[in-house]
Protein backbone atom coordinates (compact mmCIF):
# COMPACT_ATOMS: atom_id res chain seq x y z
CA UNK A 1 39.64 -4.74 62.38
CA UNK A 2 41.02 -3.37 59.28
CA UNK A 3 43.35 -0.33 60.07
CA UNK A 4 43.20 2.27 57.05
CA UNK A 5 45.58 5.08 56.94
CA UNK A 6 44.46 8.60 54.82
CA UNK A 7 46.99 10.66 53.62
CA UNK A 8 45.47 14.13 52.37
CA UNK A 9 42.63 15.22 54.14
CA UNK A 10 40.90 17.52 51.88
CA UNK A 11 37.07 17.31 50.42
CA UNK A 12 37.85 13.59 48.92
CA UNK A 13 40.01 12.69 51.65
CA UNK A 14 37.47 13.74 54.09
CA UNK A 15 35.11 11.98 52.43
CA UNK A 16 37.14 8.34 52.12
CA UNK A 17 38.03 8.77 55.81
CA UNK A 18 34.47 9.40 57.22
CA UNK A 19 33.36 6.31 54.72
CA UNK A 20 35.48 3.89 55.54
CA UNK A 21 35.20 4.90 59.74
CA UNK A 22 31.82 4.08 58.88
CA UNK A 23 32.42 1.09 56.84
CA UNK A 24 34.07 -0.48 60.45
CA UNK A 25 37.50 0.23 59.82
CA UNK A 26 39.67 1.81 61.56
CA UNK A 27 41.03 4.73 60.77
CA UNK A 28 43.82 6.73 60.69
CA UNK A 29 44.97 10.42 59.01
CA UNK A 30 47.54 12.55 58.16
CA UNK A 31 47.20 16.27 55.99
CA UNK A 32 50.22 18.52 57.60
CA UNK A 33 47.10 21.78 56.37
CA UNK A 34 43.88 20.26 57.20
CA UNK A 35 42.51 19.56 60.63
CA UNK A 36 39.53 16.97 60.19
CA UNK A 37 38.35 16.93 64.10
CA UNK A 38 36.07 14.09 62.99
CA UNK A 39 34.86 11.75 65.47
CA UNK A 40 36.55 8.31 65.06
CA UNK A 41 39.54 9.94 62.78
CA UNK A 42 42.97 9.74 64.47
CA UNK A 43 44.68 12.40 63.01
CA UNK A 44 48.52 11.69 63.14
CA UNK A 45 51.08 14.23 63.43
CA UNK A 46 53.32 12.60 60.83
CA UNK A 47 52.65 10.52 57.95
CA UNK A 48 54.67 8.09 59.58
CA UNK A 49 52.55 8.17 62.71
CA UNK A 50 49.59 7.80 60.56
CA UNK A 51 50.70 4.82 58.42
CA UNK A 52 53.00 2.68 60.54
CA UNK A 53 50.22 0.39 61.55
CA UNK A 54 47.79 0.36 58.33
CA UNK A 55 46.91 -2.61 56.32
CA UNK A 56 45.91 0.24 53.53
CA UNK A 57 47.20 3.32 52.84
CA UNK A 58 44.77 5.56 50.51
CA UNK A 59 47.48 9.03 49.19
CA UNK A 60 44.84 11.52 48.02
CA UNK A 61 47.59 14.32 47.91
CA UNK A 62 47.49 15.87 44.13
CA UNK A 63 49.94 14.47 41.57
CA UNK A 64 52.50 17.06 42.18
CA UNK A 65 53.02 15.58 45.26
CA UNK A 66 51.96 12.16 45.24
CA UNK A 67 55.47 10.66 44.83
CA UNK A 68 57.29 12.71 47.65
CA UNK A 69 54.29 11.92 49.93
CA UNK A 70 53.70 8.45 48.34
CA UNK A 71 57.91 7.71 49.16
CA UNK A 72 57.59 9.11 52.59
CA UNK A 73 54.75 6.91 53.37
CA UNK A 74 55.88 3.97 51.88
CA UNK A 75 58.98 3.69 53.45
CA UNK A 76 57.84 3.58 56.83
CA UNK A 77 54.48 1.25 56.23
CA UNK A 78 54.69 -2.27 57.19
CA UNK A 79 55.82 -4.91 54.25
CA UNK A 80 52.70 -6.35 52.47
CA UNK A 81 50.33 -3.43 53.24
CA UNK A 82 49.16 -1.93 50.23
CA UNK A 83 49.77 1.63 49.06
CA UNK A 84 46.32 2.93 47.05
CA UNK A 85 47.61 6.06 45.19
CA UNK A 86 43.70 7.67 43.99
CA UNK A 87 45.73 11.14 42.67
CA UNK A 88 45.35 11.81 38.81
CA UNK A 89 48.62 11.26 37.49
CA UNK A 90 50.51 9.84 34.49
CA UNK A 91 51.34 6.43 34.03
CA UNK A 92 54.98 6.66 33.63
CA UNK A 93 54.22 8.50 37.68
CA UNK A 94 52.63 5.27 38.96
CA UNK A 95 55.07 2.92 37.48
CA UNK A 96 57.63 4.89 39.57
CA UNK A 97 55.72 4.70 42.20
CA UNK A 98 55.05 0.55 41.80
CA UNK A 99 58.99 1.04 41.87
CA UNK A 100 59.28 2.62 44.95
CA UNK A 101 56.74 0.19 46.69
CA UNK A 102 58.48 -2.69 45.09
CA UNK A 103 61.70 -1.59 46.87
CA UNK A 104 59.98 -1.68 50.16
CA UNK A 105 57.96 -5.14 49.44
CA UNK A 106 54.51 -3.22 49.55
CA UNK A 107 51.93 -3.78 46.92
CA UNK A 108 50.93 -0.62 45.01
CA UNK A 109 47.19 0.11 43.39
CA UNK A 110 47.02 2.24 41.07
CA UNK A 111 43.50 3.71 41.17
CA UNK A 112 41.19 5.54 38.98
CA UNK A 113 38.62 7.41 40.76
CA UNK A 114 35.98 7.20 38.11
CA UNK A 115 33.06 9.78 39.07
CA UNK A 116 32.81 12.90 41.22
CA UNK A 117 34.20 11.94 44.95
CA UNK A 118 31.60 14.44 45.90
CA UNK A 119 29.02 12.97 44.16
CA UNK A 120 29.23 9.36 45.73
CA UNK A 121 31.91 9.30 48.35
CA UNK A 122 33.18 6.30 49.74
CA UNK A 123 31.14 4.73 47.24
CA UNK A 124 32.45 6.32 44.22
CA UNK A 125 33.34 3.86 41.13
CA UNK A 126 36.83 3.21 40.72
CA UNK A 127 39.36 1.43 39.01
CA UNK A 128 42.40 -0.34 40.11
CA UNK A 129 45.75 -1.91 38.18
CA UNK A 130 48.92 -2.85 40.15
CA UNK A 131 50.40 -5.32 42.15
CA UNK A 132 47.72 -4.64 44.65
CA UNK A 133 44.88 -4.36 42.92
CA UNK A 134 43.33 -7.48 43.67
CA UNK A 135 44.02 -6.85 47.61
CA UNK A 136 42.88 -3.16 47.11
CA UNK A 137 39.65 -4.35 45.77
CA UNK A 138 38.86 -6.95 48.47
CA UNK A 139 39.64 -4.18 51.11
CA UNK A 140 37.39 -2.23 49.48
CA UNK A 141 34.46 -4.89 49.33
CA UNK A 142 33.64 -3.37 53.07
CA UNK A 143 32.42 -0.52 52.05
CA UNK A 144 30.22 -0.97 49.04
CA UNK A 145 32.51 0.67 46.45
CA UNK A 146 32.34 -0.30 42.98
CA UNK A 147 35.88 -1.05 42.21
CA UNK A 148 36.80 -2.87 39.19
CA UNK A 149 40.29 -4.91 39.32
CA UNK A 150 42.11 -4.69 35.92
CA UNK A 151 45.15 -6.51 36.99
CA UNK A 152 48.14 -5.27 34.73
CA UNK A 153 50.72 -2.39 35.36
CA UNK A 154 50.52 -0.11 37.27
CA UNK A 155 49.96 2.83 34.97
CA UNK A 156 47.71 1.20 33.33
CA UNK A 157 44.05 1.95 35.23
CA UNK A 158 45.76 5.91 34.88
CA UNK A 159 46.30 5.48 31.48
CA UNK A 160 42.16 4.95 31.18
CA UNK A 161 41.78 7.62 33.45
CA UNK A 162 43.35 9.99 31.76
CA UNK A 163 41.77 8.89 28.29
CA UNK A 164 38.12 9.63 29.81
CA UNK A 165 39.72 12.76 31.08
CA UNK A 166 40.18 13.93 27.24
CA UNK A 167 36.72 13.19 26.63
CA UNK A 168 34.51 14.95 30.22
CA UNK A 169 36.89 17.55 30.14
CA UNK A 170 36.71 18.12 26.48
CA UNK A 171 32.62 17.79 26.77
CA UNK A 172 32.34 20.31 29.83
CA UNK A 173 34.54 22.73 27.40
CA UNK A 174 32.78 21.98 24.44
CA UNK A 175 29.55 23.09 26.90
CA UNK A 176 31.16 25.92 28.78
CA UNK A 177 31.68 27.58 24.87
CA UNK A 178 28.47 26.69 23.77
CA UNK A 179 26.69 27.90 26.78
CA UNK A 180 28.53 31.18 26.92
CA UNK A 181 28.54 31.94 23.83
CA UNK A 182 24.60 31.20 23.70
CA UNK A 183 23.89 33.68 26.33
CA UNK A 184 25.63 36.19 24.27
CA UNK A 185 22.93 35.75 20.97
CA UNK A 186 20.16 35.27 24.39
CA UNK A 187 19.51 31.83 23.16
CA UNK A 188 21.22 30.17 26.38
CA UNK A 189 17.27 28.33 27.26
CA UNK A 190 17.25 27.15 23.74
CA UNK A 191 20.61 25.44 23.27
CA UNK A 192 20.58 23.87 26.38
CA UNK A 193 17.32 22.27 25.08
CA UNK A 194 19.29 20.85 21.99
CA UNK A 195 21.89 19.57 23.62
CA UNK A 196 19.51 18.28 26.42
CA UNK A 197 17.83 16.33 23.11
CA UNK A 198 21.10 15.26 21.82
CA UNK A 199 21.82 13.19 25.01
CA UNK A 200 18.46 11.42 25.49
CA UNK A 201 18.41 8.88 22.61
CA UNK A 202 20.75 5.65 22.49
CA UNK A 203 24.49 7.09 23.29
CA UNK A 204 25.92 4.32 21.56
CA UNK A 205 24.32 5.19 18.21
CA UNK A 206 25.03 9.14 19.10
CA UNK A 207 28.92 8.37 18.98
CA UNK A 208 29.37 6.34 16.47
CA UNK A 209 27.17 9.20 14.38
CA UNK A 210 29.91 11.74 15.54
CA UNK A 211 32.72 9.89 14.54
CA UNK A 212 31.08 8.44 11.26
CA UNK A 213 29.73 11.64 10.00
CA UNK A 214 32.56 14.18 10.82
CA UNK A 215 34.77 12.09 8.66
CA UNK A 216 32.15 11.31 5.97
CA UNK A 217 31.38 14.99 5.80
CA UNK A 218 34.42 16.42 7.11
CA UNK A 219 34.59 18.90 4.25
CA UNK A 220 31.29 21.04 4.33
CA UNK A 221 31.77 21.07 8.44
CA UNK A 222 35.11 22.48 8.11
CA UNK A 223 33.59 25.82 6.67
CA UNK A 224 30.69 25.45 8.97
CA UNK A 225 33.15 25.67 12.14
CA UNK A 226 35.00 28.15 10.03
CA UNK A 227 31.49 30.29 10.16
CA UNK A 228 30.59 29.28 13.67
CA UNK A 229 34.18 30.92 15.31
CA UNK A 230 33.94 33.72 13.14
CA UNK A 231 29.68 34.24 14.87
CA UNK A 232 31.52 33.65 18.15
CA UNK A 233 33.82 36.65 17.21
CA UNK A 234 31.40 38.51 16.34
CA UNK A 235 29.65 37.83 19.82
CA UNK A 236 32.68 38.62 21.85
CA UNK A 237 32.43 34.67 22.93
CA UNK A 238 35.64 32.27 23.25
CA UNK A 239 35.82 30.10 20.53
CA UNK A 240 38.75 27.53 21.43
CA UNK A 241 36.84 24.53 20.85
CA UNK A 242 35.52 25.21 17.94
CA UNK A 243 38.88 26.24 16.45
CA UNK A 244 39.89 22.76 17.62
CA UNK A 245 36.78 21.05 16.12
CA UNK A 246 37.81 22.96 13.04
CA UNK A 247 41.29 21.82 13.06
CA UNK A 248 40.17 18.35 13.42
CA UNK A 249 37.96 18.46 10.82
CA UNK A 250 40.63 19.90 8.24
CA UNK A 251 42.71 17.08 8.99
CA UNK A 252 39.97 14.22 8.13
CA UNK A 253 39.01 16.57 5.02
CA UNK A 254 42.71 16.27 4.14
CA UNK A 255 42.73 12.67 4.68
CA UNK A 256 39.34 12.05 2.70
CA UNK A 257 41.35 14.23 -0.45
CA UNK A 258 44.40 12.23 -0.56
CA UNK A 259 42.33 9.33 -0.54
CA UNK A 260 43.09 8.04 3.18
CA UNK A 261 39.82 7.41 4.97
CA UNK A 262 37.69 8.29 1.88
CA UNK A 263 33.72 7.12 1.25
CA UNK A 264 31.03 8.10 -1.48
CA UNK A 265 29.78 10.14 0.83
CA UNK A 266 32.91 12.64 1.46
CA UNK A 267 33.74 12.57 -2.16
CA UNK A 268 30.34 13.98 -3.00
CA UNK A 269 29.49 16.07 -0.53
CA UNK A 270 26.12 14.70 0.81
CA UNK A 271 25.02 15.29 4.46
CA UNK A 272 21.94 14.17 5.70
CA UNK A 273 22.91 14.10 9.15
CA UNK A 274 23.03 17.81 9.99
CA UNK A 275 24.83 17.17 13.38
């Protein structure tokens, strides 16, 4: 039987540990703050206690201290064991990490936790790059998880992380100003209803529109996100990401006027698209 070893027992860590004990392996714990007094979990008093036996070791710690913890645990886990770091950090973090484990002849996954742990626990998508990847994602076959081996550096399934991360945390902004500021002008029902339409037809046709038609008709929507922060002023609502819309829309309009990036279109001012 599979030992598994937990480090950072908070909601996600909770979740992986009461997974996998269910998945048949068994497992192991350490979180020096949390108690998780779950049936099957042995807690450890140490993280050395808690990984010395483990065939995987899953560090779902926080990035600040993901290499302290992730050094601590390494050097006392057994050589070939993998090391799954799941925290949301930078690549150049991971590949010191791979380092570390390298050092200590253990094979290091660097993994992208793809959706809300919440959401889907054990069973959440992820993504893996590393050394241990491969062996991460075969461990993993046990318990139903999704996890999709890139191979490559590690660094490199953080590196997609983090570029999804611009986009859902730039949408739930985008949202959050939207929304707020709608409930100001008591129109909060009625936006959500067009953005609600925007997302039902074919997603793939909605982004290249974005991208296509904010630099075709970058000009016309800079002074329309010029007028929409100044409404938001008016309302008392934040208006950061429309200030950054607006700045990126100056930028293509600058482009499309020194003749970088240009198209009929831009040059003549036509919109059809209204978006």
């Amino acid at each position: 039987m599979t030992t598994v070893a937990i480090i950072g027992l908070g909601e996600a860590g909770g979740l992986y540990a009461r997974g996998m004990r269910d998945a048949g392996f068994t497992v192991a714990g350490f979180d020096p703050y949390t108690r998780l007094d779950a049936e099957g979990i042995a807690q450890a008093s140490t993280v050395e206690g808690a990984v010395s036996d483990a065939t995987l070791v899953v560090s779902l710690v926080g990035a600040r201290a993901a290499l302290n913890v992730g050094a601590d645990a390494i050097a006392a886990m057994a050589p070939g064991a993998v090391f799954a770091d799941f925290n949301t950090g930078s690549p150049d973090l991971k590949s010191t990490m791979s380092e570390v484990a390298q050092k200590h002849q253990i094979l290091f996954a660097d993994v992208a936790v793809l959706a809300p742990v919440p959401r889907g626990g054990v069973l959440t998508p992820l993504m893996a790059s590393g050394d241990g990847a491969d062996r991460f994602a075969q461990v993993m076959k046990q318990t139903g998880a999704p996890v999709e081996s890139i191979g490559g550096a590690a660094g490199d399934a953080a590196g997609r992380k983090l570029l999804r991360s611009v986009f859902m945390k730039g949408l739930a902004a985008v949202i959050l100003e939207s929304d707020t500021a709608a409930e100001s002008a008591g129109q909060r029902e009625w936006l959500r209803d067009q953005i609600a339409a925007e997302f039902s037809g074919d997603p793939h046709a909605l982004i290249e529109r974005l991208i296509t038609g904010s630099r075709e008709h970058a000009d016309r929507r800079t002074h329309e996100t010029e007028d929409a922060a100044a409404y938001l002023d008016s309302l008392g609502a934040p208006n950061w990401s429309t200030k950054a819309a607006h700045a990126w829309l100056s930028q293509l309009r600058d482009e499309s006027r020194s003749g970088a990036g240009s198209s009929p279109a831009s040059r003549h001012g036509k919109d059809t698209s209204h978006a």
